[in-house]
C-alpha atoms as a PDB file:
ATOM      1  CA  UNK A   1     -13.253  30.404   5.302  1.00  0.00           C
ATOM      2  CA  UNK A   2     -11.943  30.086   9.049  1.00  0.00           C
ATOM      3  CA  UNK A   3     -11.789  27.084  10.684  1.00  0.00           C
ATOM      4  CA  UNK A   4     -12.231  26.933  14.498  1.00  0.00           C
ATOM      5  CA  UNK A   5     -10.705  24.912  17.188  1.00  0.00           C
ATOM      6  CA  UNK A   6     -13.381  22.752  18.684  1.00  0.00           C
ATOM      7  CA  UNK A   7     -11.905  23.600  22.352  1.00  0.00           C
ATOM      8  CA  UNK A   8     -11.473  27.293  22.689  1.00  0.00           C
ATOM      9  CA  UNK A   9     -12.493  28.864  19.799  1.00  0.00           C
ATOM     10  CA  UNK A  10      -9.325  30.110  17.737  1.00  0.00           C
ATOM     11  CA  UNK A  11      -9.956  31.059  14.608  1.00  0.00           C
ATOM     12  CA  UNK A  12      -7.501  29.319  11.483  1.00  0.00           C
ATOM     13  CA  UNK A  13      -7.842  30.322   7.962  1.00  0.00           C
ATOM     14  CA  UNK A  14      -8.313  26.859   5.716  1.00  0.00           C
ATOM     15  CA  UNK A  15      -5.386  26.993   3.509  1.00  0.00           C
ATOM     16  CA  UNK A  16      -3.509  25.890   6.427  1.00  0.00           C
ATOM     17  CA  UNK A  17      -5.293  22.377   6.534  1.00  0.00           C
ATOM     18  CA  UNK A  18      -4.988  21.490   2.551  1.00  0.00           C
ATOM     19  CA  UNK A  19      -5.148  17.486   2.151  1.00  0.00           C
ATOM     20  CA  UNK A  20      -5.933  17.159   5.479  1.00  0.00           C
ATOM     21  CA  UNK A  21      -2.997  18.403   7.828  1.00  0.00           C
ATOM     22  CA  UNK A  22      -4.021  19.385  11.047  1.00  0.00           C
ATOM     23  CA  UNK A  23      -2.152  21.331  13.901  1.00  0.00           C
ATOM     24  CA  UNK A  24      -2.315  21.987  17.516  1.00  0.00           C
ATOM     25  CA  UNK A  25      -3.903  25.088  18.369  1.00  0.00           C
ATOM     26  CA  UNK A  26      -2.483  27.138  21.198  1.00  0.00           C
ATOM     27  CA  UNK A  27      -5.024  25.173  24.065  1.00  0.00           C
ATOM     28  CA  UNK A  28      -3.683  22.350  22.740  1.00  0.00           C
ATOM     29  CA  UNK A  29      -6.676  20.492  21.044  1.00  0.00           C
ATOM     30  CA  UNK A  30      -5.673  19.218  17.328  1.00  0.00           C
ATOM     31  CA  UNK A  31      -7.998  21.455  15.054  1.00  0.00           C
ATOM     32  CA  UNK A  32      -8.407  20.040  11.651  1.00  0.00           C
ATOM     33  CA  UNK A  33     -10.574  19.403   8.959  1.00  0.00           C
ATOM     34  CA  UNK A  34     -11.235  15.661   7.549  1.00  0.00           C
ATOM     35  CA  UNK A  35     -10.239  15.144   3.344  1.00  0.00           C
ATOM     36  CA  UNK A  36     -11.971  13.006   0.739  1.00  0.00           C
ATOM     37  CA  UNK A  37      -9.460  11.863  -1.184  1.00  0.00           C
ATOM     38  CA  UNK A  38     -12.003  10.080  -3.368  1.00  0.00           C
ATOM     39  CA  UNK A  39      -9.390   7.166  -3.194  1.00  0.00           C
ATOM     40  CA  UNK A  40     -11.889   4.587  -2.469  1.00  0.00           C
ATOM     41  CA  UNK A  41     -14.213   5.395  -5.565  1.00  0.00           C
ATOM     42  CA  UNK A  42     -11.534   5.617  -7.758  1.00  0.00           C
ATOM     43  CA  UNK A  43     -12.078   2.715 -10.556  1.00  0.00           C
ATOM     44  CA  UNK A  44      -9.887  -0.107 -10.923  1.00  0.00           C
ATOM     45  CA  UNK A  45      -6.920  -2.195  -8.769  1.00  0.00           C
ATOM     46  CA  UNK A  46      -6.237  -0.238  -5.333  1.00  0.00           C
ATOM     47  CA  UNK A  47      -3.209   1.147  -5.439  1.00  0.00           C
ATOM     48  CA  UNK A  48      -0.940   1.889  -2.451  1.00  0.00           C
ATOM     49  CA  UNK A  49       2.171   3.749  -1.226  1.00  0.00           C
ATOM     50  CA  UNK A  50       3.857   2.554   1.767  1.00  0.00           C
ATOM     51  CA  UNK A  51       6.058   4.333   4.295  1.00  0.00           C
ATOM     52  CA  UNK A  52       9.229   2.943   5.801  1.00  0.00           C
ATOM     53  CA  UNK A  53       8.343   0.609   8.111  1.00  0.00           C
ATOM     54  CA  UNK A  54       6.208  -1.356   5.981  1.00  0.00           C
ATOM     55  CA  UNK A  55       8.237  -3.098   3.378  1.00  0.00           C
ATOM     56  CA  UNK A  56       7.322  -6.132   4.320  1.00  0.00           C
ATOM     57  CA  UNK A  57       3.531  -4.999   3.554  1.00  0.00           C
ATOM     58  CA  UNK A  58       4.623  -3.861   0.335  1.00  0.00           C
ATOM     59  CA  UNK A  59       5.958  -7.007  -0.573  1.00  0.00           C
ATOM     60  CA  UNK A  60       2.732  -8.724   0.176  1.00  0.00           C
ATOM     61  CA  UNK A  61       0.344  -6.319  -1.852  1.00  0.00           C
ATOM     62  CA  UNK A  62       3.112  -6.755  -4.739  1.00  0.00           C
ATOM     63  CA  UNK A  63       2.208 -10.641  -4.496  1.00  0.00           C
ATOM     64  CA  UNK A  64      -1.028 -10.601  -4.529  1.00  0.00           C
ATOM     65  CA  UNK A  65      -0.607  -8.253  -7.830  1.00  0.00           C
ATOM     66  CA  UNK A  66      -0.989  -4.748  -6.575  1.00  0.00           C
ATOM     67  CA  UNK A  67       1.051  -1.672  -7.466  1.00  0.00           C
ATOM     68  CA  UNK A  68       2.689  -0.755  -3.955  1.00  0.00           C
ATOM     69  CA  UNK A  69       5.055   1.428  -3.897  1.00  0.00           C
ATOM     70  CA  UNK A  70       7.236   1.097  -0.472  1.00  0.00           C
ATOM     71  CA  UNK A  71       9.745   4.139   0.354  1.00  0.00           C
ATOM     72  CA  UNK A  72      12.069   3.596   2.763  1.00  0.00           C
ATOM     73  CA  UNK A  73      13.708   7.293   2.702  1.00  0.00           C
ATOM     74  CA  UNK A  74      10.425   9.680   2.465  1.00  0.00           C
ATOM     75  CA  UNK A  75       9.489  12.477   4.873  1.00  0.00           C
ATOM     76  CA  UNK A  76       5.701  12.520   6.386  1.00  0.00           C
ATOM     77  CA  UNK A  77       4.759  16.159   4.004  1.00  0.00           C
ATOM     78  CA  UNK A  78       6.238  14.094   0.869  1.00  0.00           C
ATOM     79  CA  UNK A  79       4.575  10.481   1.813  1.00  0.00           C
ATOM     80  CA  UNK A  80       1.016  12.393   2.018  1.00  0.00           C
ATOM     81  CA  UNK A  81       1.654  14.526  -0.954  1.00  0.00           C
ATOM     82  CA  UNK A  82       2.390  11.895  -3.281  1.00  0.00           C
ATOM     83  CA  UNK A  83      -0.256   9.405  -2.329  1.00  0.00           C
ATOM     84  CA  UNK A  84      -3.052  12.177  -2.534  1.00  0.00           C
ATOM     85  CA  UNK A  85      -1.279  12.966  -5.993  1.00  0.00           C
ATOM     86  CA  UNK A  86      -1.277   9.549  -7.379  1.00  0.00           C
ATOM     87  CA  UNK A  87      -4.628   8.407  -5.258  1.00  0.00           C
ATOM     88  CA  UNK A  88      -3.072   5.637  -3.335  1.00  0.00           C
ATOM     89  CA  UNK A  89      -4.153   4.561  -0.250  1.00  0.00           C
ATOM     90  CA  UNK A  90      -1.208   5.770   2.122  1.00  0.00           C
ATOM     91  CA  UNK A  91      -0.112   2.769   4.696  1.00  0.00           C
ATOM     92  CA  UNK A  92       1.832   4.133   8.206  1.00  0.00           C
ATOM     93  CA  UNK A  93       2.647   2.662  11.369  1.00  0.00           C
ATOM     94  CA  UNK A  94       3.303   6.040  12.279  1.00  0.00           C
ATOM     95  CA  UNK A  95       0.320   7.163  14.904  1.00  0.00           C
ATOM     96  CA  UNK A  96       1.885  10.698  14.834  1.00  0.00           C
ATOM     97  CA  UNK A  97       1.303  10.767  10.870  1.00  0.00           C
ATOM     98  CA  UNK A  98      -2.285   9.868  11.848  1.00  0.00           C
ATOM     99  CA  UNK A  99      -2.825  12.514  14.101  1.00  0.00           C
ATOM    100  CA  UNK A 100      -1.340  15.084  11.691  1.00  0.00           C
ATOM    101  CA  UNK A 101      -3.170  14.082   8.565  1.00  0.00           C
ATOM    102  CA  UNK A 102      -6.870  13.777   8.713  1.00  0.00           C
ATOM    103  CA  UNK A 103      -7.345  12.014   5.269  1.00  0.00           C
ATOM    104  CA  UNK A 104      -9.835   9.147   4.343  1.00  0.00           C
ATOM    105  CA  UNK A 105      -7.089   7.253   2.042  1.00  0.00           C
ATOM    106  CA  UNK A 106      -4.349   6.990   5.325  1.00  0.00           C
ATOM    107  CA  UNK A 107      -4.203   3.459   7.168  1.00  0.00           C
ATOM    108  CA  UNK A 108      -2.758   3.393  10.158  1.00  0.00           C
ATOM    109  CA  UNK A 109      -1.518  -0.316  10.392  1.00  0.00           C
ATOM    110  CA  UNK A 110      -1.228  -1.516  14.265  1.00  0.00           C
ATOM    111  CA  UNK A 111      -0.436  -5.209  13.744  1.00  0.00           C
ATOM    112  CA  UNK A 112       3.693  -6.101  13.394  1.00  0.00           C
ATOM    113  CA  UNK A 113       3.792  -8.730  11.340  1.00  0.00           C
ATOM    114  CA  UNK A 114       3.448  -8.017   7.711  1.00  0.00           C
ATOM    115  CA  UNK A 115       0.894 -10.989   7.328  1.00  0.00           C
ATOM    116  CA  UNK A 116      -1.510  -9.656   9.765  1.00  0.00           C
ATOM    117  CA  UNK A 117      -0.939  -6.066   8.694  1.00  0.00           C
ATOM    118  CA  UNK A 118      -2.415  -7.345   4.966  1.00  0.00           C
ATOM    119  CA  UNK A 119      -5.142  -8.400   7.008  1.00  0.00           C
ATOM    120  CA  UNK A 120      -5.706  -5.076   8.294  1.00  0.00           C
ATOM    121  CA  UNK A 121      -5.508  -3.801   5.001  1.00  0.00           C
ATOM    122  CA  UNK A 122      -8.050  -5.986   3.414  1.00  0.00           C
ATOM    123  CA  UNK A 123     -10.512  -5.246   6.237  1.00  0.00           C
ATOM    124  CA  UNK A 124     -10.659  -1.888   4.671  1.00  0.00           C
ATOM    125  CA  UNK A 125      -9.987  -1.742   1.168  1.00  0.00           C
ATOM    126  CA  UNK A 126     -11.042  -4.949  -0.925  1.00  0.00           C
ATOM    127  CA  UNK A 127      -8.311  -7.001  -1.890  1.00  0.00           C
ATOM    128  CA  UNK A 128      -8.507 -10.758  -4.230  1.00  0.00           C
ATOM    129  CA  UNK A 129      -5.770 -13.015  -5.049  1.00  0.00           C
ATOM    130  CA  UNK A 130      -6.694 -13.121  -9.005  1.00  0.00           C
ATOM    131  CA  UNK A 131      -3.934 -11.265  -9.700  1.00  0.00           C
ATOM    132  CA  UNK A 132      -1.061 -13.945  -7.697  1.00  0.00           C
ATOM    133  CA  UNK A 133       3.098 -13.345  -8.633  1.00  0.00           C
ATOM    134  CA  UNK A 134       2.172 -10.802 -11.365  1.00  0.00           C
ATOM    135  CA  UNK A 135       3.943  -8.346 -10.078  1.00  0.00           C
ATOM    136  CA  UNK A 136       8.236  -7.997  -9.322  1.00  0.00           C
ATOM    137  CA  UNK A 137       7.905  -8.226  -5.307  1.00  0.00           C
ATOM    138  CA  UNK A 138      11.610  -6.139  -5.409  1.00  0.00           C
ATOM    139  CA  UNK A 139      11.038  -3.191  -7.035  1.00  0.00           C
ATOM    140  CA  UNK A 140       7.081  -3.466  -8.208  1.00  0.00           C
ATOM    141  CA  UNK A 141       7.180  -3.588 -11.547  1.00  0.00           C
ATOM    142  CA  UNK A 142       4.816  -5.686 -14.180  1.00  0.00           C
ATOM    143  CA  UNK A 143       6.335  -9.140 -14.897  1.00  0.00           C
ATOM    144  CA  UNK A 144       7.074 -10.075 -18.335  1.00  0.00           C
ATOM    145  CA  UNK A 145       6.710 -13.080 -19.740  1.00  0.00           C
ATOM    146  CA  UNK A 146       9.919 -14.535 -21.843  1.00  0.00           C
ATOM    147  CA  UNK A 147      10.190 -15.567 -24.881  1.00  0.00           C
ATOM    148  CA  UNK A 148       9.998 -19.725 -25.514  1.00  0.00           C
ATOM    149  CA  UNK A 149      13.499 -20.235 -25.951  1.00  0.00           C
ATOM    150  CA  UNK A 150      14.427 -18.185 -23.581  1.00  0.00           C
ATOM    151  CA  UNK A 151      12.018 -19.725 -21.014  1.00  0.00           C
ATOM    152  CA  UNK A 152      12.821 -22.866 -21.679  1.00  0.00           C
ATOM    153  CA  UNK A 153      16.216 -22.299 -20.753  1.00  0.00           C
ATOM    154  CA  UNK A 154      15.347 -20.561 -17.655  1.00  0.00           C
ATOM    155  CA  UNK A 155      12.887 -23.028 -16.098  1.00  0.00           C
ATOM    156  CA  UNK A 156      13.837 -25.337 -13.236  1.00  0.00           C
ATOM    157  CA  UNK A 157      13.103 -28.992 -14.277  1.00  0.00           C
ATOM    158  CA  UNK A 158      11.118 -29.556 -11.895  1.00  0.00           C
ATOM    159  CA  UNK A 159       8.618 -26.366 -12.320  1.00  0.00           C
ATOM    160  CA  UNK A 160       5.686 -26.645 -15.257  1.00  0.00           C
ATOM    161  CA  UNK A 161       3.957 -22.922 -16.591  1.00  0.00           C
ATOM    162  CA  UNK A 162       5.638 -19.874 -17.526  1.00  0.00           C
ATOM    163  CA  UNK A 163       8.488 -18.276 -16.311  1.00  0.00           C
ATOM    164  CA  UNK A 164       8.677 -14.178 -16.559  1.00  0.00           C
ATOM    165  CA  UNK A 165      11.163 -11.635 -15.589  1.00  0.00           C
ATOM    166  CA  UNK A 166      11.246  -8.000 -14.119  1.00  0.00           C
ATOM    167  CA  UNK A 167      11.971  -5.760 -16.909  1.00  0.00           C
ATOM    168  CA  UNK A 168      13.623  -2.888 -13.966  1.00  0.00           C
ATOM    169  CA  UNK A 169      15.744  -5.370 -12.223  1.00  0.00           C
ATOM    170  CA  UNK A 170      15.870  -8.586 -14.361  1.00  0.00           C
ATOM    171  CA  UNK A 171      14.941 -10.885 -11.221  1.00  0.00           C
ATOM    172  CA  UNK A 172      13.180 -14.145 -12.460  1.00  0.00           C
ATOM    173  CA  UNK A 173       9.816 -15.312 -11.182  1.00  0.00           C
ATOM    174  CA  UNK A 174       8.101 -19.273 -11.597  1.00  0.00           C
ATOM    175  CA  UNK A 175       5.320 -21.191  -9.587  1.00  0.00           C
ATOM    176  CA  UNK A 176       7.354 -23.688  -7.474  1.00  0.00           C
ATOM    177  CA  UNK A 177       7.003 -24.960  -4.226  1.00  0.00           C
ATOM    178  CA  UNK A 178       7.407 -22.002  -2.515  1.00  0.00           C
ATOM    179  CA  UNK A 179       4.484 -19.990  -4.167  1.00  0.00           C
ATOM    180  CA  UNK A 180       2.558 -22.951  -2.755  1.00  0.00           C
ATOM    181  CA  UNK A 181       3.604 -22.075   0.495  1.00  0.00           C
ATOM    182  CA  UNK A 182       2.826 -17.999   0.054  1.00  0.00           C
ATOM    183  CA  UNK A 183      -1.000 -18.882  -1.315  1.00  0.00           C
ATOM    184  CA  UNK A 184      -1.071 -21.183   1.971  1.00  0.00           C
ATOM    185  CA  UNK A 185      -0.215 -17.520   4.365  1.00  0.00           C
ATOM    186  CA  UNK A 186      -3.042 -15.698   1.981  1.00  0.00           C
ATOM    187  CA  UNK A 187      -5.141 -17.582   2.535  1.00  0.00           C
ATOM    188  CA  UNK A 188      -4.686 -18.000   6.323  1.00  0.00           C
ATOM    189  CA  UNK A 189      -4.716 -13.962   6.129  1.00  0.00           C
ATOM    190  CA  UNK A 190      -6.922 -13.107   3.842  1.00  0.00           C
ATOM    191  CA  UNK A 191      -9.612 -16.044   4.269  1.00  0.00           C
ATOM    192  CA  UNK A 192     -10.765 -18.809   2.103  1.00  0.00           C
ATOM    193  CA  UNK A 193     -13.460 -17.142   0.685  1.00  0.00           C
ATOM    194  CA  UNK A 194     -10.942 -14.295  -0.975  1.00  0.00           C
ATOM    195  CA  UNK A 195     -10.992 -14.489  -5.281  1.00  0.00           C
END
């Protein structure tokens, strides 16, 4: 199968545009052929992979429960690969990324603060706060809940319900005042009428 460029004509076999990539042909038009990733129909939680300049994204979606991973150190081939691999919806800030990779599970994010980029995100993929401080907001990971004794030694005097802990990095989680504060921002972001 040849693909041609829309502008003058130039004929491309299709290996060259696997998951999406695109290139410039020699008139200069970007020739390329869209990808279904199937991302969006695939069952359960979204999951999503974030490139570097979206930590503070990552830390969000890891909030509100989802499994985000967030690399700081990953090249544009690698951070394409892998979320195609692992069906994640691919975050970037990165317009060139966009323009290189023609695939239905890449969000380009435009907004800089990581508040209104969850917006963005939830204006495309569905997102609900049933899930809130489930997950390690560090390094992504389930939290666990403790054991009694252990919890009881743990929790704040102040702070009623459970207390749980990472089981990568040990950090430990409970609902004081300032998750009151973060479901205040979600909502603002997300609206009132998000589960």
């Amino acid at each position: 199968m040849t693909i041609t460029c829309p502008r003058c004509g130039r004929g491309y076999g299709a290996e060259r545009f696997a998951g999406g990539r695109t290139l410039h042909c020699a008139c200069g038009a970007r020739v390329g052929v869209p990808f279904q990733s199937g991302v969006a129909e695939r069952p359960g939680r979204p999951r999503f992979l974030a490139d570097s300049m979206l930590g503070g994204l990552a830390r969000w979606l890891r909030i509100l429960g989802y499994d985000a991973e967030w690399e700081p150190q990953i090249d544009d081939r690698e951070l394409v690969r892998r979320g195609l691999e692992e069906r994640r919806w691919i975050l970037t800030r990165d317009r060139r990324l966009a323009e290189a990779w023609w695939t239905d599970s890449l969000l380009l994010i435009r907004a800089d603060h990581p508040v209104e980029q969850l917006g963005e995100v939830a204006a495309r993929v569905p997102i609900s706060t049933s899930r809130l401080f489930t997950r390690c907001s560090r390094c992504n990971r389930r939290l666990e809940r403790l054991p009694p004794a252990e919890e009881a030694r743990l929790r704040p005097p102040d702070v009623a319900g459970p207390v749980r802990r990472c089981p990568r990095c040990g950090r430990i989680y409970w609902q004081g005042s300032h998750t009151a504060r973060m479901r205040r921002t979600l909502v603002a972001a997300l609206g009132a009428g998000e589960q």
